[in-house]
N, C-alpha and C. Protein backbone atom coordinates (compact mmCIF):
# COMPACT_ATOMS: atom_id res chain seq x y z
N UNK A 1 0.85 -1.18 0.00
CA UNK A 1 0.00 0.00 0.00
C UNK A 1 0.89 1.24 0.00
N UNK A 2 0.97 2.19 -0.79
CA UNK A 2 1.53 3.11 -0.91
C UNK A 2 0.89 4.44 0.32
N UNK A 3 2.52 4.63 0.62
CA UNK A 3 1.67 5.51 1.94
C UNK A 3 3.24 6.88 2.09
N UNK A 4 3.15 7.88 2.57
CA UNK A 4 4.09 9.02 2.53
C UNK A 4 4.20 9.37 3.93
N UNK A 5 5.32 9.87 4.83
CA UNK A 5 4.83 10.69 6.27
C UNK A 5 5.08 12.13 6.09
N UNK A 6 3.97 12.99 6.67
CA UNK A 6 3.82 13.61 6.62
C UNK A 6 4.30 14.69 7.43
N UNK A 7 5.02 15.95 7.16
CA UNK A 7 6.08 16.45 8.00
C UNK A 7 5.56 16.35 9.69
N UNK A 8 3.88 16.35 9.94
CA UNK A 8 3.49 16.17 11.10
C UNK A 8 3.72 15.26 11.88
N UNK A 9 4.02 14.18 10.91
CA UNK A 9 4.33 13.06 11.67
C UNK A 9 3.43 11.33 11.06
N UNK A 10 2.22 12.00 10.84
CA UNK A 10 0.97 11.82 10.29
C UNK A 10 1.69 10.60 8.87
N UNK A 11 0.90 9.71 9.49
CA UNK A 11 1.49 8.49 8.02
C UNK A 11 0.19 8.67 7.11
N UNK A 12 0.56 9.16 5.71
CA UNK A 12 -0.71 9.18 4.91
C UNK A 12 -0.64 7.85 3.67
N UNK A 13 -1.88 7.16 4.34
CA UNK A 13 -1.83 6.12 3.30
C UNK A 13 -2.67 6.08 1.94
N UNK A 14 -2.40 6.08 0.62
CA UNK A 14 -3.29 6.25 -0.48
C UNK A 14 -3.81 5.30 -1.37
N UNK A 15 -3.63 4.09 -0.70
CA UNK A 15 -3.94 2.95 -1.69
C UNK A 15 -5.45 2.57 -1.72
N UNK A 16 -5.87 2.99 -0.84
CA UNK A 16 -7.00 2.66 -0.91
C UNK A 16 -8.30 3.31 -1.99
N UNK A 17 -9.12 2.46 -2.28
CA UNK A 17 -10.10 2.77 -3.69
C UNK A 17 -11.44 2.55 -2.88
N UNK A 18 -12.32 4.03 -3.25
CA UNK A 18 -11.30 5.40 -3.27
C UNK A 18 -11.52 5.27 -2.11
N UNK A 19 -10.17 6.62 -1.95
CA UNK A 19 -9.06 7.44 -0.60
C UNK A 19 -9.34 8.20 -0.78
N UNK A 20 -9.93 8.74 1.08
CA UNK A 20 -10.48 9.56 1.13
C UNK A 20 -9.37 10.84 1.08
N UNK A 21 -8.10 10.73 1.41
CA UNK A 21 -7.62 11.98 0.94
C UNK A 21 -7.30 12.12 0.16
N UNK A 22 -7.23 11.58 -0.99
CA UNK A 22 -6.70 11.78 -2.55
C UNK A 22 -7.52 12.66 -2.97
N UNK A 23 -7.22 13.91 -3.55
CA UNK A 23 -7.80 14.37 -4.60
C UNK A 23 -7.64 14.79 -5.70
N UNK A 24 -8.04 15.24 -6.98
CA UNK A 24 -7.68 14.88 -8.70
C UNK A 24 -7.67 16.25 -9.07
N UNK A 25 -7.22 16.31 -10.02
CA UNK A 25 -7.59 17.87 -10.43
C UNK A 25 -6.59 17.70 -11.69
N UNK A 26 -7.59 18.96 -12.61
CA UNK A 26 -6.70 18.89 -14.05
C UNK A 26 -6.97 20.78 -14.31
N UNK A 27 -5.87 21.26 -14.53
CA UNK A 27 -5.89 22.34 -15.25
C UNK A 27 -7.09 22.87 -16.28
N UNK A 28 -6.96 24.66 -16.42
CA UNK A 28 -8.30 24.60 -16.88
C UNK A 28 -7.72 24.45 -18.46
N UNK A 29 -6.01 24.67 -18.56
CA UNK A 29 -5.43 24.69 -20.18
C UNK A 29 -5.64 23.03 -20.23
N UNK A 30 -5.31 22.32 -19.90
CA UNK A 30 -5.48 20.70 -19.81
C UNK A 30 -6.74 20.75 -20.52
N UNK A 31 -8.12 20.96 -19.63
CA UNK A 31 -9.39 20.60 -19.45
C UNK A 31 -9.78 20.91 -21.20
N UNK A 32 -9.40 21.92 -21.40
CA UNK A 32 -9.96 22.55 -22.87
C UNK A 32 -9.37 21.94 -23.87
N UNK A 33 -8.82 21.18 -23.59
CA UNK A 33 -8.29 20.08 -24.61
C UNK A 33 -9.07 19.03 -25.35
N UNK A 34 -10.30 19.06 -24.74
CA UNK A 34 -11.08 17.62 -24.49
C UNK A 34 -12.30 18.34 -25.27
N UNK A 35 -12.90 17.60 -26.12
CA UNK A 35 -13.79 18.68 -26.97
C UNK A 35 -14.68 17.24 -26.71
N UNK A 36 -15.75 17.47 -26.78
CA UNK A 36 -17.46 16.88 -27.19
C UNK A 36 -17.20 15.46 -25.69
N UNK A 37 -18.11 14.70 -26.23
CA UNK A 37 -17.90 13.73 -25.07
C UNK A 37 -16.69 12.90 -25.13
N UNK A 38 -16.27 12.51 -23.48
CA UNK A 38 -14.88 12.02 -23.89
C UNK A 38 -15.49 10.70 -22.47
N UNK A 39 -14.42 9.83 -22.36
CA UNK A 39 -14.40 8.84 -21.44
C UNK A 39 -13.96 9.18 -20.30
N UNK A 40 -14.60 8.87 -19.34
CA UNK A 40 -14.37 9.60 -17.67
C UNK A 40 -12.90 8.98 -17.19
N UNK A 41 -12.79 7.35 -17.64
CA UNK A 41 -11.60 7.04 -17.19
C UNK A 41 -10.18 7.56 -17.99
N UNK A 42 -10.16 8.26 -19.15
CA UNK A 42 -9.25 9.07 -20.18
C UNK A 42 -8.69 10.41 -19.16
N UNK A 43 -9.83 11.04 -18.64
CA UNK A 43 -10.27 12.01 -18.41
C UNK A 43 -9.43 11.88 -16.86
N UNK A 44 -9.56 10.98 -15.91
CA UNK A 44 -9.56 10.56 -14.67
C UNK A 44 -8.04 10.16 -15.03
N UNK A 45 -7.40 9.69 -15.85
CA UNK A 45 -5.52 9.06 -15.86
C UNK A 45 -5.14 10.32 -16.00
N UNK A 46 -5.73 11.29 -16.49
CA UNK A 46 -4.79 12.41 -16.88
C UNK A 46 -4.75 13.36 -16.55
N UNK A 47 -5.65 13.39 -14.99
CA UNK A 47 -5.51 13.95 -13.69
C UNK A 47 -4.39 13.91 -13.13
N UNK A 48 -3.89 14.82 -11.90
CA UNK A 48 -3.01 14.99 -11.17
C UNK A 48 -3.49 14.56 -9.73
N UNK A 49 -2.81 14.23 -8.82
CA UNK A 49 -3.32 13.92 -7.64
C UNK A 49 -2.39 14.76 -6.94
N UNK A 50 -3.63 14.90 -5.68
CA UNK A 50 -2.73 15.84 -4.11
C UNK A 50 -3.65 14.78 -3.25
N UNK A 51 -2.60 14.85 -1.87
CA UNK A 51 -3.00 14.11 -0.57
C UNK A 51 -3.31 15.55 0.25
N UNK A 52 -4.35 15.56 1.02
CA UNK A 52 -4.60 16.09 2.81
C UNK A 52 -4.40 15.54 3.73
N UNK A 53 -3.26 15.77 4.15
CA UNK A 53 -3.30 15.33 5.58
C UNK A 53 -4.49 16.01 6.60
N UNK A 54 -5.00 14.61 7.04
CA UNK A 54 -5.81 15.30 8.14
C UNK A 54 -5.88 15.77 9.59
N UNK A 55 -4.64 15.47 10.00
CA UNK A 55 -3.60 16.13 11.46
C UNK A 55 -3.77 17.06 11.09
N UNK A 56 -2.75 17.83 10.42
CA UNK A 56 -2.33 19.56 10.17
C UNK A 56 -2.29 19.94 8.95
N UNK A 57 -3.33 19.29 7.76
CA UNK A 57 -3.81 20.10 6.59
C UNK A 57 -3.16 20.34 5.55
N UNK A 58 -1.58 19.79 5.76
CA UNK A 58 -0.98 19.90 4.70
C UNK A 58 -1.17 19.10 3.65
N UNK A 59 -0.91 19.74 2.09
CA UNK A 59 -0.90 19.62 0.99
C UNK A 59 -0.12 18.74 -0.01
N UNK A 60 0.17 17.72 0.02
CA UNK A 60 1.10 16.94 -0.63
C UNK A 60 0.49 16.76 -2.22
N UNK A 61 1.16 17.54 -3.19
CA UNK A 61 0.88 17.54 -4.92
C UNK A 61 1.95 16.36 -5.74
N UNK A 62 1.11 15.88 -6.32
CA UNK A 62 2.51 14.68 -6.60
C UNK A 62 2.03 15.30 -9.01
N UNK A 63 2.84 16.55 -8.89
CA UNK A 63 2.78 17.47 -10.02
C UNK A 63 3.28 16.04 -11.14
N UNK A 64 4.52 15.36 -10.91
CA UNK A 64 5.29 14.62 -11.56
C UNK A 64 4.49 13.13 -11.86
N UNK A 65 3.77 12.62 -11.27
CA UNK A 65 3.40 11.54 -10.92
C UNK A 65 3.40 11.13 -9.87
N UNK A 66 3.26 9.37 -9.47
CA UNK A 66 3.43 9.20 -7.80
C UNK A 66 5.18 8.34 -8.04
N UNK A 67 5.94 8.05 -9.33
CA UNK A 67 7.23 7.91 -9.12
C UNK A 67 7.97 9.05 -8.72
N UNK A 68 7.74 10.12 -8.61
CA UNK A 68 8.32 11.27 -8.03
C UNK A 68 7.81 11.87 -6.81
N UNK A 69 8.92 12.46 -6.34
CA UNK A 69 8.47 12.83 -4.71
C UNK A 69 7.28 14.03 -4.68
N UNK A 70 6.17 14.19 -3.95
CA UNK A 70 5.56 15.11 -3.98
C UNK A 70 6.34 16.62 -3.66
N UNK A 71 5.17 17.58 -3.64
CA UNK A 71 5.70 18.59 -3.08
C UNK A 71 4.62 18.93 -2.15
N UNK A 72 5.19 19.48 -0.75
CA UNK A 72 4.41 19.95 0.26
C UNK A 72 3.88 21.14 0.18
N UNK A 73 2.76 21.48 0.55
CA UNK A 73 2.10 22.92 0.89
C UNK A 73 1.30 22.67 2.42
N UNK A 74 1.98 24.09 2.52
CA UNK A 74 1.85 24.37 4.17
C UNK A 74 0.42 25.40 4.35
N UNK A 75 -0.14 25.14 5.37
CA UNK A 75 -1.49 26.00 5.10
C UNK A 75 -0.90 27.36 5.88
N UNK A 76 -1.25 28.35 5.02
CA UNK A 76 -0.78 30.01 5.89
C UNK A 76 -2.15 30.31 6.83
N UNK A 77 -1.84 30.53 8.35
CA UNK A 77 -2.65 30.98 9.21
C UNK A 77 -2.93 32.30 9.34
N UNK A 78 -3.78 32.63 9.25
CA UNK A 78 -4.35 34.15 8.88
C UNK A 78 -4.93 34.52 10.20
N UNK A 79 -4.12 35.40 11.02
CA UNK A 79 -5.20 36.00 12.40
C UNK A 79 -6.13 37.56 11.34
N UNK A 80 -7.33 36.84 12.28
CA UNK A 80 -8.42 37.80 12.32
C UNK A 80 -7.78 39.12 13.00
N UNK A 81 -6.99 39.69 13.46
CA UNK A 81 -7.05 40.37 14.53
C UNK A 81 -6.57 42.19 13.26
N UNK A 82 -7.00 43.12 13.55
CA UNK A 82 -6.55 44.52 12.88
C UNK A 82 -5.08 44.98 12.73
């Protein structure tokens, strides 16, 4: 099972179908590529995947594929305060 730790500490595991922290996403220059009806699973390989950690929210983008190391994003905390 493919799984990453997460700078929190947090072991994120993604093998599972479907995982709940995996999520897909394709560009909107990508997306416009795709003219009239197309096949969801075409559509779905040529997605990108990011993990959430659900400890401390960070962002793991795996831009390259999952043979390459992701890259982390850190969530910026914003005080309410003036």
């Amino acid at each position: 099972m493919p799984k990453i730790r997460c700078k929190c500490g947090e072991l994120l595991r993604f093998g599972d179908i479907p995982c709940k922290i995996e999520y897909k996403f394709i560009s909107d220059v990508e997306y416009d590529q795709y003219q009239e009806q197309i096949d969801s699973e075409i559509l779905y390989l040529n997605m990108k995947s990011f993990l959430q950690c659900d400890e401390c929210g960070r962002l793991w983008f795996f831009w390259d594929g999952f043979n390459n190391p992701p890259k982390e994003y850190v969530l910026n905390k914003i005080s309410n305060e003036s």
